[in-house]
C-alpha atoms as a PDB file:
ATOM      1  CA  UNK A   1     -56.581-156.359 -62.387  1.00  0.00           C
ATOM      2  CA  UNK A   2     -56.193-159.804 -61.791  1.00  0.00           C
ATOM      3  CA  UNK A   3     -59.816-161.564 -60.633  1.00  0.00           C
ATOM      4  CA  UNK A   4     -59.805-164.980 -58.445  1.00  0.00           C
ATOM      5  CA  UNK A   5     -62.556-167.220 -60.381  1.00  0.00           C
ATOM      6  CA  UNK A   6     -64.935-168.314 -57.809  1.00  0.00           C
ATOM      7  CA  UNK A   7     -64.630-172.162 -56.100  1.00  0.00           C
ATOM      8  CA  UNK A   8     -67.573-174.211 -55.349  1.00  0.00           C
ATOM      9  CA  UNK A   9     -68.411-177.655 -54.583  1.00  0.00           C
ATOM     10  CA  UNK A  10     -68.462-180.020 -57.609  1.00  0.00           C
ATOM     11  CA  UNK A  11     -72.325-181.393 -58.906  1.00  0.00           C
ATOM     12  CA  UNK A  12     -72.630-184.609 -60.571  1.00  0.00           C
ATOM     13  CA  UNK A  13     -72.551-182.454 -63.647  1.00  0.00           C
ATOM     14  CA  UNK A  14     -68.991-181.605 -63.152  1.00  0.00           C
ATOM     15  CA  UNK A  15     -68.164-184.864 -62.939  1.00  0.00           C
ATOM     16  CA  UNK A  16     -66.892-185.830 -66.801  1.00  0.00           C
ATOM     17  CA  UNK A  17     -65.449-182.668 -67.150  1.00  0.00           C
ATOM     18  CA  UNK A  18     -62.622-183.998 -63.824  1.00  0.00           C
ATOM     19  CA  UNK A  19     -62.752-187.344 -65.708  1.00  0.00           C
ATOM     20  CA  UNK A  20     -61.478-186.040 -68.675  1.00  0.00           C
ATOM     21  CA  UNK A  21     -59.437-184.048 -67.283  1.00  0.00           C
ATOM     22  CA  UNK A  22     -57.526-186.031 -65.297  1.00  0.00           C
ATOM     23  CA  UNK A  23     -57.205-189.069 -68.112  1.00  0.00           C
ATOM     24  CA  UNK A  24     -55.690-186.595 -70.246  1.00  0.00           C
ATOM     25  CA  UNK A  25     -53.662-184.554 -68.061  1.00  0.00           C
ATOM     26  CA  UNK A  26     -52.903-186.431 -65.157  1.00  0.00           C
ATOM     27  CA  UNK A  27     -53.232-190.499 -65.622  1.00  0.00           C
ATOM     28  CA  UNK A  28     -51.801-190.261 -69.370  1.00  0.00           C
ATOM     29  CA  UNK A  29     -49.602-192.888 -69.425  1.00  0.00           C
ATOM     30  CA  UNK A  30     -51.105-195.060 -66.559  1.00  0.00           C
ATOM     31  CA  UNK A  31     -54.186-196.870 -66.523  1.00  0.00           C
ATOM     32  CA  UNK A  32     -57.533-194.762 -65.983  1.00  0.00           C
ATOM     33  CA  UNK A  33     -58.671-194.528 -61.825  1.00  0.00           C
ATOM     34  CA  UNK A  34     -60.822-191.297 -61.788  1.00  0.00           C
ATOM     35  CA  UNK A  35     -63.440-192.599 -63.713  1.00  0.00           C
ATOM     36  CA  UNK A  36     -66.378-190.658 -63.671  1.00  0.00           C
ATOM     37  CA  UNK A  37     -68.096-193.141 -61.748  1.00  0.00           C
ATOM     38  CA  UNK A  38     -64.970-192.552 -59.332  1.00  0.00           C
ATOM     39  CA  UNK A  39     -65.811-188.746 -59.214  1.00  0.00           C
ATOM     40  CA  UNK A  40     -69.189-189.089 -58.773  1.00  0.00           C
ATOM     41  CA  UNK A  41     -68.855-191.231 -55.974  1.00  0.00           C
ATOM     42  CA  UNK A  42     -66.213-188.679 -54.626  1.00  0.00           C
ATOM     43  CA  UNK A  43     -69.081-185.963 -54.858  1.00  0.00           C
ATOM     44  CA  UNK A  44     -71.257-187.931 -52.822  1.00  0.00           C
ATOM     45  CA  UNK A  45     -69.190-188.652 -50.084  1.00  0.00           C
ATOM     46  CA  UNK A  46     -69.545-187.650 -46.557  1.00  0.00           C
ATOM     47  CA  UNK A  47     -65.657-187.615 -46.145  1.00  0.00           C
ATOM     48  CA  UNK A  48     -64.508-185.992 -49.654  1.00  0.00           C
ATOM     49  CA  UNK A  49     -64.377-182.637 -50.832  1.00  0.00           C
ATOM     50  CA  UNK A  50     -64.252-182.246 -55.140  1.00  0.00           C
ATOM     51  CA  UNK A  51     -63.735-178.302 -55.490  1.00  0.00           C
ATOM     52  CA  UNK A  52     -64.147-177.249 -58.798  1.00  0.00           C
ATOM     53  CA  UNK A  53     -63.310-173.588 -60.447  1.00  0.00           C
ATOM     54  CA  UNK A  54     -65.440-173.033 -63.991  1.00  0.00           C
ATOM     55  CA  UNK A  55     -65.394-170.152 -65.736  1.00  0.00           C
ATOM     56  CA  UNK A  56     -67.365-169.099 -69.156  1.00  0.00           C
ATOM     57  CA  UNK A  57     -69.307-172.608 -68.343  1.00  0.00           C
ATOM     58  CA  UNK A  58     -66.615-175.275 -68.668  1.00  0.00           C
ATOM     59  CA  UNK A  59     -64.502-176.612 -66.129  1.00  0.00           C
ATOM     60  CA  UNK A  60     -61.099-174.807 -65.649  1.00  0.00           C
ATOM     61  CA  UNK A  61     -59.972-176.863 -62.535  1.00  0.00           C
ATOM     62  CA  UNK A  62     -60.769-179.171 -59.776  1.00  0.00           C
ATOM     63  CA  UNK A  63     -59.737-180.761 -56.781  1.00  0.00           C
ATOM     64  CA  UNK A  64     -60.484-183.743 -54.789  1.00  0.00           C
ATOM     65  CA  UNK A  65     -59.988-184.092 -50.887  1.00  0.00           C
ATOM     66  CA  UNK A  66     -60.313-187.110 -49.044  1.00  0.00           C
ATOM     67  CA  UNK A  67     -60.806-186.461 -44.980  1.00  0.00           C
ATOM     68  CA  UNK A  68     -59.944-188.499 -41.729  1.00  0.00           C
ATOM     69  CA  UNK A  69     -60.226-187.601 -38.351  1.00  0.00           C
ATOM     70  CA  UNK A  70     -56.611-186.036 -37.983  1.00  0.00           C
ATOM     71  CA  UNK A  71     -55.693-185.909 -41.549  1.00  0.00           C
ATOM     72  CA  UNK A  72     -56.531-185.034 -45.104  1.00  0.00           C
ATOM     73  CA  UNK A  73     -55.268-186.802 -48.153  1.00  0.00           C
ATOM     74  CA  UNK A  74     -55.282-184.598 -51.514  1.00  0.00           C
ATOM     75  CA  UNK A  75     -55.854-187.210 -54.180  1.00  0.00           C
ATOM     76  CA  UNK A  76     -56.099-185.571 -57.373  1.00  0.00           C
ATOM     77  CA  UNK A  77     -55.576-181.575 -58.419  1.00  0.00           C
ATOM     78  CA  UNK A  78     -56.184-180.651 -61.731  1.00  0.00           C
ATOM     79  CA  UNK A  79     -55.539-177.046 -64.211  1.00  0.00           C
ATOM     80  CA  UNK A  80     -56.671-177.708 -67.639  1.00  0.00           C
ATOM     81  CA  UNK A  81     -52.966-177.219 -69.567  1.00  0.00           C
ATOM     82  CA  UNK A  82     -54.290-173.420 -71.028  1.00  0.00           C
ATOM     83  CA  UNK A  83     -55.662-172.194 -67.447  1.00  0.00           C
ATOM     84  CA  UNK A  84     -52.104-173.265 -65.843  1.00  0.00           C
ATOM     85  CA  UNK A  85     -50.033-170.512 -64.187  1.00  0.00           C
ATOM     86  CA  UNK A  86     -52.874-168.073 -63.323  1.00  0.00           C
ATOM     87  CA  UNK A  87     -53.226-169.302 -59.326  1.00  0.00           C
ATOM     88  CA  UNK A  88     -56.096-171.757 -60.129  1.00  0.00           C
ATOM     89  CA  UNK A  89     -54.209-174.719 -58.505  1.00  0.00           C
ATOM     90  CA  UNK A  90     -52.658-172.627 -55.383  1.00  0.00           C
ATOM     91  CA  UNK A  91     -56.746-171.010 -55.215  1.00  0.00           C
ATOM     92  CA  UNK A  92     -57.786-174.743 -55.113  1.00  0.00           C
ATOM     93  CA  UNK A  93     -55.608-175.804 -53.004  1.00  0.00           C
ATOM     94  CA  UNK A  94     -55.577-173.429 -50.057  1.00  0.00           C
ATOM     95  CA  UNK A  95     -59.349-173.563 -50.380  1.00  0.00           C
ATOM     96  CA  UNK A  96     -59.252-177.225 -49.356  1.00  0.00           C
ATOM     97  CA  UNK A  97     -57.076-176.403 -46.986  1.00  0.00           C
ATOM     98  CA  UNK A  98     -59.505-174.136 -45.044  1.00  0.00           C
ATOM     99  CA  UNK A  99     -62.250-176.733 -45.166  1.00  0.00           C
ATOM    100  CA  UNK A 100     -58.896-179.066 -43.455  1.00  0.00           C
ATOM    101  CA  UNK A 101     -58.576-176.718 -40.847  1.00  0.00           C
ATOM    102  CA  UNK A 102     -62.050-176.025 -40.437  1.00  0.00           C
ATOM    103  CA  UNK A 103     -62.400-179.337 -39.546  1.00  0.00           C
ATOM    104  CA  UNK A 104     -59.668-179.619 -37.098  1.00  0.00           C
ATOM    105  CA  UNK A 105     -57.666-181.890 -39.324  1.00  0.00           C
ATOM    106  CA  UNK A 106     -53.545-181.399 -38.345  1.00  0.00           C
ATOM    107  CA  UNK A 107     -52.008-182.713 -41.333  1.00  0.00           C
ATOM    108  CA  UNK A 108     -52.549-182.798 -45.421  1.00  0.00           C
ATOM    109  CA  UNK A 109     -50.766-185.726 -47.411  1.00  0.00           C
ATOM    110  CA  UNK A 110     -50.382-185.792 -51.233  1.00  0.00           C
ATOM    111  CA  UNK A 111     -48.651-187.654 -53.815  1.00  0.00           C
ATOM    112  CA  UNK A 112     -46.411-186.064 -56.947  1.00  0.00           C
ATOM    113  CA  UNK A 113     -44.840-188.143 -59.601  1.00  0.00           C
ATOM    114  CA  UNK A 114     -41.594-188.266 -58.683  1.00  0.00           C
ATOM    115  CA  UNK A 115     -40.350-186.724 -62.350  1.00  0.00           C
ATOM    116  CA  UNK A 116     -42.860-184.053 -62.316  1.00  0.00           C
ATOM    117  CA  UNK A 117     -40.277-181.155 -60.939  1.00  0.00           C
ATOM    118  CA  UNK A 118     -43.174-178.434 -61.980  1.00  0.00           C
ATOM    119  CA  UNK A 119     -45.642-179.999 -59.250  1.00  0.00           C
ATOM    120  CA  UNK A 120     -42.914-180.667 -56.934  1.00  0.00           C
ATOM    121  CA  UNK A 121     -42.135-177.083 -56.852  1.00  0.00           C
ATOM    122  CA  UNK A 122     -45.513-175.834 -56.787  1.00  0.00           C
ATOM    123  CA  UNK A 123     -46.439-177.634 -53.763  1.00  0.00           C
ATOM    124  CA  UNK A 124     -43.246-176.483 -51.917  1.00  0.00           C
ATOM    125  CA  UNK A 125     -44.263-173.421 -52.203  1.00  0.00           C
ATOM    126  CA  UNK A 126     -47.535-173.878 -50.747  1.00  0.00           C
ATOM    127  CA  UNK A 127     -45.553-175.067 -47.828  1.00  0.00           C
ATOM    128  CA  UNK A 128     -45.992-179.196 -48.375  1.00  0.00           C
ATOM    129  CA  UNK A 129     -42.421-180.750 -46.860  1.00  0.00           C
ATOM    130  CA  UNK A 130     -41.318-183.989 -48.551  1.00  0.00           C
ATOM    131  CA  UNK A 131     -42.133-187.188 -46.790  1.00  0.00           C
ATOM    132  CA  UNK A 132     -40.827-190.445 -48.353  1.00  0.00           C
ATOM    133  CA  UNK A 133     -40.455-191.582 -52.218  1.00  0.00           C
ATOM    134  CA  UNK A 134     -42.783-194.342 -52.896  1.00  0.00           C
ATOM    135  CA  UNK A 135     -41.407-196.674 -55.430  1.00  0.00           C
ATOM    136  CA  UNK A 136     -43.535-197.976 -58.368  1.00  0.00           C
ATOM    137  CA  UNK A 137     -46.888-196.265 -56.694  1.00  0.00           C
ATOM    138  CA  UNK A 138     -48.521-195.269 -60.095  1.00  0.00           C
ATOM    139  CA  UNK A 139     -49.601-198.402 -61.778  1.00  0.00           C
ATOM    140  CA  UNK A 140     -46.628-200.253 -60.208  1.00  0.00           C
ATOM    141  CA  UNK A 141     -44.609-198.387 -62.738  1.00  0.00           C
ATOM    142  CA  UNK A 142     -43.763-194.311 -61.763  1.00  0.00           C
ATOM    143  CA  UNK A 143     -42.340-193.709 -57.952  1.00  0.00           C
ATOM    144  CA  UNK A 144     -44.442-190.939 -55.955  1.00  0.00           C
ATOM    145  CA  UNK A 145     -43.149-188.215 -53.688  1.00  0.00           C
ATOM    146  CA  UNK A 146     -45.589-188.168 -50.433  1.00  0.00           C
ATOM    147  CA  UNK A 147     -45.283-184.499 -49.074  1.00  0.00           C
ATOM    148  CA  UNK A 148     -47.036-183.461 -46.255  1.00  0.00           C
ATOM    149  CA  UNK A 149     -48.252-180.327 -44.363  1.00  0.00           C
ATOM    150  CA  UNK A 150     -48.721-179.563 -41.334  1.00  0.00           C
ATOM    151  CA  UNK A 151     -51.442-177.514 -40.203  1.00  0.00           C
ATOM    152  CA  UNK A 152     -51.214-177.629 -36.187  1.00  0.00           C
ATOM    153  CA  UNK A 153     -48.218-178.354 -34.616  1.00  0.00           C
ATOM    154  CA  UNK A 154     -49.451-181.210 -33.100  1.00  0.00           C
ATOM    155  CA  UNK A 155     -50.058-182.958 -36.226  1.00  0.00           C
ATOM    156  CA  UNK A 156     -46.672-184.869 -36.496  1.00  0.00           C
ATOM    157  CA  UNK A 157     -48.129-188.622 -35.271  1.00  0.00           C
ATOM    158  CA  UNK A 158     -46.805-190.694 -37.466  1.00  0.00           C
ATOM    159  CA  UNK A 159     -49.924-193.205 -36.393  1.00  0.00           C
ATOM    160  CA  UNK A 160     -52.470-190.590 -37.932  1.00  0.00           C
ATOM    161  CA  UNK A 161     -53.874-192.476 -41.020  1.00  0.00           C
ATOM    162  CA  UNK A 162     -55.977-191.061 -44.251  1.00  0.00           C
ATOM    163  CA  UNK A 163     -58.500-192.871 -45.555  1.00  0.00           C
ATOM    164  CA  UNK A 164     -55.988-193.447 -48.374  1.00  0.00           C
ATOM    165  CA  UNK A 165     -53.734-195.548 -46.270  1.00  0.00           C
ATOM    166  CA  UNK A 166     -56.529-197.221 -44.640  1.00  0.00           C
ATOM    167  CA  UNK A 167     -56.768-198.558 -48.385  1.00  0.00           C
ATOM    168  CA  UNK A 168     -60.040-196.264 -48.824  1.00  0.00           C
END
């Protein structure tokens, strides 16, 4: 029997654990932007969304969602490296994606290094379409694949803007 671990809004306790996680997992290589100062402004925010999953009292995974009025921007997903491959990310990430369309929001946006074909794939299956490449948009040294999703038909205005691309 297979049992879906529980999600729940991060607490500012949570918030070294998605540090850690994501310097090691996720920013190795670049320079370190999910501080946990970062985080913990994340959980405070009116706009943002930081689902975690914890199980046996540490942190198994996490995700952070940014929201604007038509759009949501998923800026950082993370499966601690032994956890992977058991439906934490796709539980994560269709989580956030209820609170998306529970808000009315019409489109999700996301960024994947462009050499990571595991993530690529992942999120394709999810149903995330790829947008543009973004050259140089980690650390002005890795290109990005933007995919999107649409969650109302409507949702294809190329003038709706995340916070992200508002430069928030």
């Amino acid at each position: 029997m297979i049992v879906i671990p529980k999600v729940r809004l991060a607490l500012a306790g949570d918030a070294r654990g998605i540090a850690e996680l994501s310097r090691e997992h996720i920013e190795h290589g670049l320079s370190w932007r999910w501080t946990e100062t970062r985080v913990l402004h994340s959980i405070a925010s009116r706009t943002v969304n930081v689902a975690v999953i914890r199980e046996h009292g540490s942190l198994s995974a996490f995700g952070i969602m940014d929201y604007a009025d038509e759009t949501a921007h998923l800026a950082l997903l993370g499966v601690r490296p032994q956890q992977r491959r058991r439906g934490l990310g796709r539980t994560l990430v269709l989580w956030l994606e209820t609170c998306a369309r529970t808000a009315g929001i019409g489109l999700i946006r996301l960024e994947v290094r462009a050499d990571n074909a595991g993530g690529l794939a992942f999120y394709a299956a999810l149903g995330f379409e790829t947008a543009i490449r973004m050259s140089g948009y980690y650390s002005a040294q890795l290109d990005a694949i933007r995919l999107e999703k649409r969650l109302r038909v409507d949702a294809g205005d190329a003038g709706a803007r995340t916070t992200e691309d508002r430069g928030g």
